[in-house]
PDB file of N, CA and C in Angstrom:
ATOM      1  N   UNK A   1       0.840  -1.181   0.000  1.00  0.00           N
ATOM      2  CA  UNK A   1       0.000   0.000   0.000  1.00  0.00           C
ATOM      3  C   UNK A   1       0.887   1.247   0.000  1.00  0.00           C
ATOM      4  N   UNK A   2       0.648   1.832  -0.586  1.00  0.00           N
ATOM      5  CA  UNK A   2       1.311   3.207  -0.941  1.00  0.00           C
ATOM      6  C   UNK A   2       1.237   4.273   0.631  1.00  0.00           C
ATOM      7  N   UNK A   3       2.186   4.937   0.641  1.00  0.00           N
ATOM      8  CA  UNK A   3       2.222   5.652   1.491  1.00  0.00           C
ATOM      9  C   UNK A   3       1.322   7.035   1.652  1.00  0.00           C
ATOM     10  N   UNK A   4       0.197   7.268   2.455  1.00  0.00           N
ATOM     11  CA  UNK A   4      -0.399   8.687   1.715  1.00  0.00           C
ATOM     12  C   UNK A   4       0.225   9.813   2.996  1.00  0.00           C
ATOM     13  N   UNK A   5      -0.252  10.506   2.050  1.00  0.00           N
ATOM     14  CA  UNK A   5       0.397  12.373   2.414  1.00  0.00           C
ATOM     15  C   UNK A   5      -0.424  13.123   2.939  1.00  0.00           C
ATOM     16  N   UNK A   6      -1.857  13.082   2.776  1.00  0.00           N
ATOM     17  CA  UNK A   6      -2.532  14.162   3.336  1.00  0.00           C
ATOM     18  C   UNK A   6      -3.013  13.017   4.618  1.00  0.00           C
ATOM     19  N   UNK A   7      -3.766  13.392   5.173  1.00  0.00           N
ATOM     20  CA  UNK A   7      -4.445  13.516   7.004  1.00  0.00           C
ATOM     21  C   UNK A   7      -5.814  14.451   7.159  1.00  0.00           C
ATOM     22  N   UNK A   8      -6.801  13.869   7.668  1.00  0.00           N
ATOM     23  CA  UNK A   8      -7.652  14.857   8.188  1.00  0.00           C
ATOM     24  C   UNK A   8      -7.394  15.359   9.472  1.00  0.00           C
ATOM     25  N   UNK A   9      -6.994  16.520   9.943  1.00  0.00           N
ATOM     26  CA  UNK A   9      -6.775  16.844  11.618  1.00  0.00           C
ATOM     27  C   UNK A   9      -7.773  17.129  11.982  1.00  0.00           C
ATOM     28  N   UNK A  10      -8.486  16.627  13.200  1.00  0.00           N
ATOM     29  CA  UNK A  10      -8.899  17.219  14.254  1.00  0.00           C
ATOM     30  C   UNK A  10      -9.114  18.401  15.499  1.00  0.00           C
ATOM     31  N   UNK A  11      -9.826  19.080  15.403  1.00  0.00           N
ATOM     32  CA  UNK A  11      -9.248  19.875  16.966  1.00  0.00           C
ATOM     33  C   UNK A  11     -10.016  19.245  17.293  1.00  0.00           C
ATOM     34  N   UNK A  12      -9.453  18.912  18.842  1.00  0.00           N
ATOM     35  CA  UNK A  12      -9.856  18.245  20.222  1.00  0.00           C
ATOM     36  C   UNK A  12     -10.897  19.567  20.613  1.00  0.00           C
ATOM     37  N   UNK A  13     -10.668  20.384  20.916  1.00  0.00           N
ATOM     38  CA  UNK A  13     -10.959  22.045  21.394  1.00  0.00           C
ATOM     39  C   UNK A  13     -12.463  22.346  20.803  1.00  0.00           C
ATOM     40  N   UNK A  14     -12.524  22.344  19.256  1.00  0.00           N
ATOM     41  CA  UNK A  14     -13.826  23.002  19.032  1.00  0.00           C
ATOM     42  C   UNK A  14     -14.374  21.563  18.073  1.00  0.00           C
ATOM     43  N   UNK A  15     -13.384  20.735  17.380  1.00  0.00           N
ATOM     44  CA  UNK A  15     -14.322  19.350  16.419  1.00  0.00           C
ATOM     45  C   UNK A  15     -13.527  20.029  15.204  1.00  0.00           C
ATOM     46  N   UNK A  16     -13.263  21.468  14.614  1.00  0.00           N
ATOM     47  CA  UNK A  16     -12.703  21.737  13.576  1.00  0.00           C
ATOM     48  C   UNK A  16     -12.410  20.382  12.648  1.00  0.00           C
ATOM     49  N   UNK A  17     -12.378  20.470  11.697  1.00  0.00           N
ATOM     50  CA  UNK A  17     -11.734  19.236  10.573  1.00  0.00           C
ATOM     51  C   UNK A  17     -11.180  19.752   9.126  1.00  0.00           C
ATOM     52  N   UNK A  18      -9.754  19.780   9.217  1.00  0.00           N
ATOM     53  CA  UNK A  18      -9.120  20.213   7.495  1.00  0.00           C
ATOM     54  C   UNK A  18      -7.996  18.873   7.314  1.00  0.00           C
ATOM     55  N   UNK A  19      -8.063  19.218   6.054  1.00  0.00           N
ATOM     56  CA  UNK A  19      -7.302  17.800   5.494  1.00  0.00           C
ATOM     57  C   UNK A  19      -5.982  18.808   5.183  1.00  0.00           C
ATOM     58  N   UNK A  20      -4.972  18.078   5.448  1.00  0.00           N
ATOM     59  CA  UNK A  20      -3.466  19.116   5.377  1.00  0.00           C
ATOM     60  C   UNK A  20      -2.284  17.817   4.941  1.00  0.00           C
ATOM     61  N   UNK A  21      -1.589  18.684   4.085  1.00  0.00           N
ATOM     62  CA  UNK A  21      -0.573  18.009   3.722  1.00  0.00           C
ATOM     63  C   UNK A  21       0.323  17.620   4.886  1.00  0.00           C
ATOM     64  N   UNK A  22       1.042  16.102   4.848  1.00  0.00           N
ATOM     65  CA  UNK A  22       2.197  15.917   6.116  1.00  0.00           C
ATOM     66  C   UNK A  22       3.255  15.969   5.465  1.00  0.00           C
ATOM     67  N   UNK A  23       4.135  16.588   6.125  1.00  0.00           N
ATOM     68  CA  UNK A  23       5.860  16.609   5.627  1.00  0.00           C
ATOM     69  C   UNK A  23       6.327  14.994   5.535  1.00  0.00           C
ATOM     70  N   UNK A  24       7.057  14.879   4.833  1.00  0.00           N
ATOM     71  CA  UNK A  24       8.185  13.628   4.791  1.00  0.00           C
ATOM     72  C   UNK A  24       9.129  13.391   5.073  1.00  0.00           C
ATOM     73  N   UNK A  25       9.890  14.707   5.293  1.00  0.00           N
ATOM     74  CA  UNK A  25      11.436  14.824   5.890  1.00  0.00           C
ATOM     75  C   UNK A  25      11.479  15.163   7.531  1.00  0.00           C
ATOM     76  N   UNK A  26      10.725  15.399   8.298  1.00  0.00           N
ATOM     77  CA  UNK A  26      10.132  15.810   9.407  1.00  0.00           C
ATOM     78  C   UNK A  26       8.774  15.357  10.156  1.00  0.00           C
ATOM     79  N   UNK A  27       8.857  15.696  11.435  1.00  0.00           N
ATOM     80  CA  UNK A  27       7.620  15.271  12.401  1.00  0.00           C
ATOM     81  C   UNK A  27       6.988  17.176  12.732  1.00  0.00           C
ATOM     82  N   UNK A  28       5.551  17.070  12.307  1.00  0.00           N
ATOM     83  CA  UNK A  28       5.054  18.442  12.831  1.00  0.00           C
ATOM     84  C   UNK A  28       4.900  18.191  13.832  1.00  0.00           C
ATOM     85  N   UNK A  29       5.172  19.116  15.013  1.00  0.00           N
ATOM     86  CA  UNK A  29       4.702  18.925  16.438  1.00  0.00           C
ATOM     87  C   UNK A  29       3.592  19.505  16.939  1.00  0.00           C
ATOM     88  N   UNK A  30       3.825  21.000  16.409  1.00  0.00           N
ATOM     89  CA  UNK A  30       2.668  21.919  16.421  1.00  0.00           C
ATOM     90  C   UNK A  30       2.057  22.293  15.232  1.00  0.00           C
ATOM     91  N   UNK A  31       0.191  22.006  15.557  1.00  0.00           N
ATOM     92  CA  UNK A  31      -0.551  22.836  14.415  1.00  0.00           C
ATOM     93  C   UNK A  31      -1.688  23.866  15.296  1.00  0.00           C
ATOM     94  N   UNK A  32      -1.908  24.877  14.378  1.00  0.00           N
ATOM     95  CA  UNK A  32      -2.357  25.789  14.774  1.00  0.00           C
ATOM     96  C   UNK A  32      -4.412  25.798  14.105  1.00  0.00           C
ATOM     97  N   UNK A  33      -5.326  25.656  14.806  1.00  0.00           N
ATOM     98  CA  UNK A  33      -6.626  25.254  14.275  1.00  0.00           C
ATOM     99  C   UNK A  33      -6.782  26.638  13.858  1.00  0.00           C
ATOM    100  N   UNK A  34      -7.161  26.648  12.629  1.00  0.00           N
ATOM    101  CA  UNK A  34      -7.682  27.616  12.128  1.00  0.00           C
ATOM    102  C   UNK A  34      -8.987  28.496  12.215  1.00  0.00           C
ATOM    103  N   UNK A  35      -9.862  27.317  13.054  1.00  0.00           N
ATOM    104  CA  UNK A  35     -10.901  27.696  13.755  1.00  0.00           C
ATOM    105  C   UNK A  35     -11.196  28.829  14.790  1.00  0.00           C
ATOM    106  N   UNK A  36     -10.592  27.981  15.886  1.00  0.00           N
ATOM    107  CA  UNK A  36     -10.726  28.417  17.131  1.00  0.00           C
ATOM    108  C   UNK A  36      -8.922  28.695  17.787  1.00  0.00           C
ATOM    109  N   UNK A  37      -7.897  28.365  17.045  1.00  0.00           N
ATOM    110  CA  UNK A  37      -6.497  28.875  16.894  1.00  0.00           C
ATOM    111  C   UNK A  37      -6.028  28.214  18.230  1.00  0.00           C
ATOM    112  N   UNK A  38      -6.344  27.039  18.647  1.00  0.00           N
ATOM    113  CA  UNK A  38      -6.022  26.308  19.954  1.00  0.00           C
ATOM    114  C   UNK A  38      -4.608  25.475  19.001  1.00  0.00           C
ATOM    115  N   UNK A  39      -3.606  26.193  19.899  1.00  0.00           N
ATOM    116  CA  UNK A  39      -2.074  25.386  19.198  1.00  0.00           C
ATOM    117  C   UNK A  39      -2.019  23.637  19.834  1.00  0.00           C
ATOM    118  N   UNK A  40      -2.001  22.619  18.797  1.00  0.00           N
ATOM    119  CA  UNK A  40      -2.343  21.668  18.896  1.00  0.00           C
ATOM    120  C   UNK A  40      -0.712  20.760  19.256  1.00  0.00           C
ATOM    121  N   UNK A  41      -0.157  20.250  20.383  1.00  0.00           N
ATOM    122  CA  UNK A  41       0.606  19.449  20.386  1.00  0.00           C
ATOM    123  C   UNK A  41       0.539  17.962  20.115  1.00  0.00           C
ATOM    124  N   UNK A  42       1.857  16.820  19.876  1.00  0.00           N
ATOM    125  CA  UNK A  42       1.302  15.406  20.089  1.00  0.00           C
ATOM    126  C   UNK A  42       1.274  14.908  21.650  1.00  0.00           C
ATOM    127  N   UNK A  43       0.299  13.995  21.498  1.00  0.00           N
ATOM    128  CA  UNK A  43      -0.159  13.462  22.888  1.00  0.00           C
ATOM    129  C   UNK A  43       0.851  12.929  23.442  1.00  0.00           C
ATOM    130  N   UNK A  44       1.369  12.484  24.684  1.00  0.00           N
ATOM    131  CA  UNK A  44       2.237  11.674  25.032  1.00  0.00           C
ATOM    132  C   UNK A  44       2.265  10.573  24.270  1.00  0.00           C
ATOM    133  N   UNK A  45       3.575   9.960  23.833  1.00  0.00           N
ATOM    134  CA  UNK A  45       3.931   8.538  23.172  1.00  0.00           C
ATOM    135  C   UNK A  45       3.585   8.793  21.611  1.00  0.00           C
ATOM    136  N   UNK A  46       3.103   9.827  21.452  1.00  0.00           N
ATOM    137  CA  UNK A  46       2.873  10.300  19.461  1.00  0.00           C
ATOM    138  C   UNK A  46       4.100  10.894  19.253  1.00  0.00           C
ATOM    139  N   UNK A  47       4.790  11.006  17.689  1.00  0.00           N
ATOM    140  CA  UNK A  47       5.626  11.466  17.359  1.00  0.00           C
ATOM    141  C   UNK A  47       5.292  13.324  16.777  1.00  0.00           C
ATOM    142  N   UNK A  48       3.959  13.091  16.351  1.00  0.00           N
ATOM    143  CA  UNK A  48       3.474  14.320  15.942  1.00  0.00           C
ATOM    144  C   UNK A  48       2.066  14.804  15.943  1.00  0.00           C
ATOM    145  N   UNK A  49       1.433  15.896  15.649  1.00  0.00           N
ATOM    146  CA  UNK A  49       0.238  15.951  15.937  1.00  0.00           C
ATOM    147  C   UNK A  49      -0.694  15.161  14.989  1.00  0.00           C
ATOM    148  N   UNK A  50       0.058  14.417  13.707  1.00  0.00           N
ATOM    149  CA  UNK A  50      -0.767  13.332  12.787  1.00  0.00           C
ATOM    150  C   UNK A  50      -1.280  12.530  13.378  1.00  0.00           C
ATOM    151  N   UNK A  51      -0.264  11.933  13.797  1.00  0.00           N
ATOM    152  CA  UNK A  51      -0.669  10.699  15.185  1.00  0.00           C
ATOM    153  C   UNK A  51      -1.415  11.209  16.267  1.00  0.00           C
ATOM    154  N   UNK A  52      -1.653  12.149  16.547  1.00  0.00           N
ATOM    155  CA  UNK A  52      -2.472  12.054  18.088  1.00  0.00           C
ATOM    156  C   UNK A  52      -3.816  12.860  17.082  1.00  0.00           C
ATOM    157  N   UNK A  53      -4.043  13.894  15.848  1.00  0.00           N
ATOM    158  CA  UNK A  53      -4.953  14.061  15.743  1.00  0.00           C
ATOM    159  C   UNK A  53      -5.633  13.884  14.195  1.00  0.00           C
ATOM    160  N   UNK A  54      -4.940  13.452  13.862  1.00  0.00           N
ATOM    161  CA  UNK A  54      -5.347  12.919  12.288  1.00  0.00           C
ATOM    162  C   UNK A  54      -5.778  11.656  11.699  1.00  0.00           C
ATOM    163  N   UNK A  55      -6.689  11.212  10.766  1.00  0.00           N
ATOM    164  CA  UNK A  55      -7.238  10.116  10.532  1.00  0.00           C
ATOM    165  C   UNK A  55      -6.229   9.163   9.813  1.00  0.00           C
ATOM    166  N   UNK A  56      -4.859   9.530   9.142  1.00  0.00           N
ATOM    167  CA  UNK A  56      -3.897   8.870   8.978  1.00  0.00           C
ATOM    168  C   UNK A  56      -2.787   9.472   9.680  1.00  0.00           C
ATOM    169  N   UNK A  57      -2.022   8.322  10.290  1.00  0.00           N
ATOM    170  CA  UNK A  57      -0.624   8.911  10.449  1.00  0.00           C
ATOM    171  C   UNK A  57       0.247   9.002   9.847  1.00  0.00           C
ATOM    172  N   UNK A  58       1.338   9.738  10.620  1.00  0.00           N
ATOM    173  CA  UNK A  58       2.637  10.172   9.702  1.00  0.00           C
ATOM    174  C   UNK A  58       3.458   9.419   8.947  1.00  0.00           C
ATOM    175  N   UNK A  59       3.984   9.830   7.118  1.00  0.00           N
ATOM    176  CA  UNK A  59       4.889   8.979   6.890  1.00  0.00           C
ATOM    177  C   UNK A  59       5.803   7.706   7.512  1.00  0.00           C
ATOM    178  N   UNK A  60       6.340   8.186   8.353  1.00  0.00           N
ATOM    179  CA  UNK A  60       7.284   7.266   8.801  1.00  0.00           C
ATOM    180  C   UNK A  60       6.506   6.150   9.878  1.00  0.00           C
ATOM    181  N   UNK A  61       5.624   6.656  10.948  1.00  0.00           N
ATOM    182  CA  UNK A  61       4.821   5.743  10.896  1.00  0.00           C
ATOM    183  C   UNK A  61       4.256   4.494   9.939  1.00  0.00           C
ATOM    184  N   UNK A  62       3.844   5.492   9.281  1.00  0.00           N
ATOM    185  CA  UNK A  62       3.069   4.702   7.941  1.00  0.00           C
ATOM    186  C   UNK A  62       4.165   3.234   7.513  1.00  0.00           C
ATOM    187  N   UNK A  63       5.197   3.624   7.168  1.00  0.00           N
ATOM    188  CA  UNK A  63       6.647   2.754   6.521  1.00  0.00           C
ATOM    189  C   UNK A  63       6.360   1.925   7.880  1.00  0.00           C
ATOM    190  N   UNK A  64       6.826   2.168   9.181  1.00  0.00           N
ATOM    191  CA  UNK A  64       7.140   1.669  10.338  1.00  0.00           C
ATOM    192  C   UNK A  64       5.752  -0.270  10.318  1.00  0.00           C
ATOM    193  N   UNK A  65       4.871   0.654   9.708  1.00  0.00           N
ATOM    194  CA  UNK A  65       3.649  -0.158  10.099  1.00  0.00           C
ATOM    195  C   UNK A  65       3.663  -1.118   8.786  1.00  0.00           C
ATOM    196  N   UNK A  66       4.085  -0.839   7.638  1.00  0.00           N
ATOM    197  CA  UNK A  66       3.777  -1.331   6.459  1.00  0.00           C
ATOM    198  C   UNK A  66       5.255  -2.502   6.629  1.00  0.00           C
ATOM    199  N   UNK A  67       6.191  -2.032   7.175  1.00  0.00           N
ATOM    200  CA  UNK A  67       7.521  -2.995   7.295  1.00  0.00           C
ATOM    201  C   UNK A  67       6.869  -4.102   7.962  1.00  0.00           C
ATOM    202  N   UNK A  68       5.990  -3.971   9.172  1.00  0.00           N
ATOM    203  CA  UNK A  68       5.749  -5.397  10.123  1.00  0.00           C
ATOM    204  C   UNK A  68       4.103  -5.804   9.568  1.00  0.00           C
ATOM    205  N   UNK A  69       3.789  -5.361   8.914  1.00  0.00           N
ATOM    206  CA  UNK A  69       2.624  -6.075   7.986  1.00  0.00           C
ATOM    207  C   UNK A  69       3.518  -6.781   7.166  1.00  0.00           C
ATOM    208  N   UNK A  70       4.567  -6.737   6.202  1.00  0.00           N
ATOM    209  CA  UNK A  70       5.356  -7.338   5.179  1.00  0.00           C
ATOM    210  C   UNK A  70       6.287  -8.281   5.716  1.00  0.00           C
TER     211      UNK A  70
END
């Protein structure tokens, strides 16, 4: 399965929902809701805010997970 790039994020704060491109060379830590502008960190034990608030996680995740499926 191919690796995908975009993510729907979440705010925890107001429900907000935008689909945003994820970097590949990097982990975002902070996103900023465009909504209600609540700066979004990752949860404990997440690498980035993909993982703690997005419907896919991050690249390297992604690889991480696709290596021990294979």
């Amino acid at each position: 399965m191919p690796i995908q790039l975009r993510s729907t994020l979440t705010c925890p704060a107001c429900g907000h929902a935008k689909v945003e491109t994820m970097p590949t060379d990097a982990c975002q830590w902070f996103y900023t809701c465009e909504a209600c502008q609540a700066v979004l960190a990752p949860l404990p034990g997440d690498c980035c805010v993909f993982c703690s608030y997005g419907d896919v996680p991050c690249p390297p995740i992604q690889q991480q997970r696709a290596g021990r499926a294979g």
